[in-house]
Protein backbone atom coordinates (compact mmCIF):
# COMPACT_ATOMS: atom_id res chain seq x y z
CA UNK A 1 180.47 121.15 211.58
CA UNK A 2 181.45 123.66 209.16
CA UNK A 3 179.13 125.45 207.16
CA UNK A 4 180.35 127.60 204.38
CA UNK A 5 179.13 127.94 200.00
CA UNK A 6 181.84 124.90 199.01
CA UNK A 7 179.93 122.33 201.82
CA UNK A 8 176.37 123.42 200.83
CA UNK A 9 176.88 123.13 196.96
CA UNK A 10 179.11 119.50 197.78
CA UNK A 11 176.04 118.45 200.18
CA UNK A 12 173.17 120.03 197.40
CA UNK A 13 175.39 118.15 194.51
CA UNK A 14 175.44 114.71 196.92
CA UNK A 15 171.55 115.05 197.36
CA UNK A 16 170.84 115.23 193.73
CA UNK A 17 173.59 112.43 192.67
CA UNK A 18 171.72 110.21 195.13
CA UNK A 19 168.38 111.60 194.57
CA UNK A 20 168.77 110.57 190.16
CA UNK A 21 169.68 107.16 191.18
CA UNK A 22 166.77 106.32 193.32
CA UNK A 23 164.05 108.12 190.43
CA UNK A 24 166.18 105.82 188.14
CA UNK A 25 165.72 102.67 190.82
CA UNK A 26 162.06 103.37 191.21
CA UNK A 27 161.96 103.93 187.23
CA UNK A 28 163.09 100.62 186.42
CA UNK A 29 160.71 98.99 189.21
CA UNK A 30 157.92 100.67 187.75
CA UNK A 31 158.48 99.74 184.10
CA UNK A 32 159.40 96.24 185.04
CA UNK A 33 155.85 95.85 186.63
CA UNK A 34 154.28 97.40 183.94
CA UNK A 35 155.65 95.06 181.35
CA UNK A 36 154.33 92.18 184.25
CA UNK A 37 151.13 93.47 183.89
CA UNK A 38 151.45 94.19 179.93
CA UNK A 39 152.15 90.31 179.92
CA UNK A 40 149.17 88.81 182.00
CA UNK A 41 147.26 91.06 180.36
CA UNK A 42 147.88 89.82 176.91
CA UNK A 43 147.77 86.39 178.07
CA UNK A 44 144.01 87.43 179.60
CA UNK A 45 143.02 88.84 175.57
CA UNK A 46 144.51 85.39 174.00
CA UNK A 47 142.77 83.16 176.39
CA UNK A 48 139.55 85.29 176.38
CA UNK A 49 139.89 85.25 172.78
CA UNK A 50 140.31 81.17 171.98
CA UNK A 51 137.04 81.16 174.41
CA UNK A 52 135.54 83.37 171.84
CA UNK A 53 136.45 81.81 169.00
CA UNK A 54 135.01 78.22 170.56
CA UNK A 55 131.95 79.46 171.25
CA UNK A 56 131.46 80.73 167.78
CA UNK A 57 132.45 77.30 166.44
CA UNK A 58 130.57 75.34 168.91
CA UNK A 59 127.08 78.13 167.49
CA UNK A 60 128.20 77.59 164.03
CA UNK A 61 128.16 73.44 164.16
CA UNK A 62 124.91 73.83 166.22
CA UNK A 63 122.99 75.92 163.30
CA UNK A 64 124.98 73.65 161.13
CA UNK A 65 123.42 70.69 162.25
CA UNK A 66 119.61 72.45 162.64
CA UNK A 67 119.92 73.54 159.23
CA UNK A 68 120.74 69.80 158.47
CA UNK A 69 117.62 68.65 159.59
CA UNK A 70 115.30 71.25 158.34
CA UNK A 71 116.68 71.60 154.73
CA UNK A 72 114.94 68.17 153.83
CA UNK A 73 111.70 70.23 154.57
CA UNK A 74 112.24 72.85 152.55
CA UNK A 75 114.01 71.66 149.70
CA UNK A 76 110.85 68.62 149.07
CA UNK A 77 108.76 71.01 146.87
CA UNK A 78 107.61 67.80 144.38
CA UNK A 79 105.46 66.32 147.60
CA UNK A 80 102.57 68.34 148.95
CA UNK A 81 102.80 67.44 152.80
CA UNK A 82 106.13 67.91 154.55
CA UNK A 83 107.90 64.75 155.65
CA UNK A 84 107.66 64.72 159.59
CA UNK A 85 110.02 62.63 162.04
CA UNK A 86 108.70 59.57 162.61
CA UNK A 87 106.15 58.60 165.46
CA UNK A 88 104.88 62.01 164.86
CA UNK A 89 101.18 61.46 163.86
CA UNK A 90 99.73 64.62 161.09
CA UNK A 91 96.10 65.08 161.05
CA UNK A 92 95.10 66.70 157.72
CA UNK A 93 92.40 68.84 157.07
């Protein structure tokens, strides 16, 4: 084996041809599971997110539907005792 300035430069020149192509091999591996995990995670905020937006609808029909039943109550201001369900016995005082 000869070793002399034109076979370490071609061997140093070698090592960093071939040492750029596997940063730019382990680049593109690394972005491609980055935009994976970009993906799921977006997929994780819109799912999370319809779950939100149900639960908000499902509280908003609930306190829709309590405020249903309890305006009747307030809004009978021309009778002095409130109107109670029925089989509901009132003892007044």
């Amino acid at each position: 084996m000869i070793i002399n300035g034109a076979t370490v430069i071609i061997t140093l020149v070698c090592i960093g041809i071939v040492g750029s192509i596997g940063l730019q091999l382990i680049r593109q591996f690394a972005f491609s599971i980055a935009l994976e995990n970009h993906e799921s995670n977006i997929a994780l905020d819109v799912k999370e997110d319809q779950q939100r937006k149900k639960k908000i609808e499902i509280a908003d029909k609930a306190v829709s539907d309590a405020f249903k039943r309890v305006e009747p109550l307030i809004s009978n201001k021309d009778r002095s005792q409130p109107i109670t369900p029925v089989g509901e016995k009132v003892d007044i005082v």
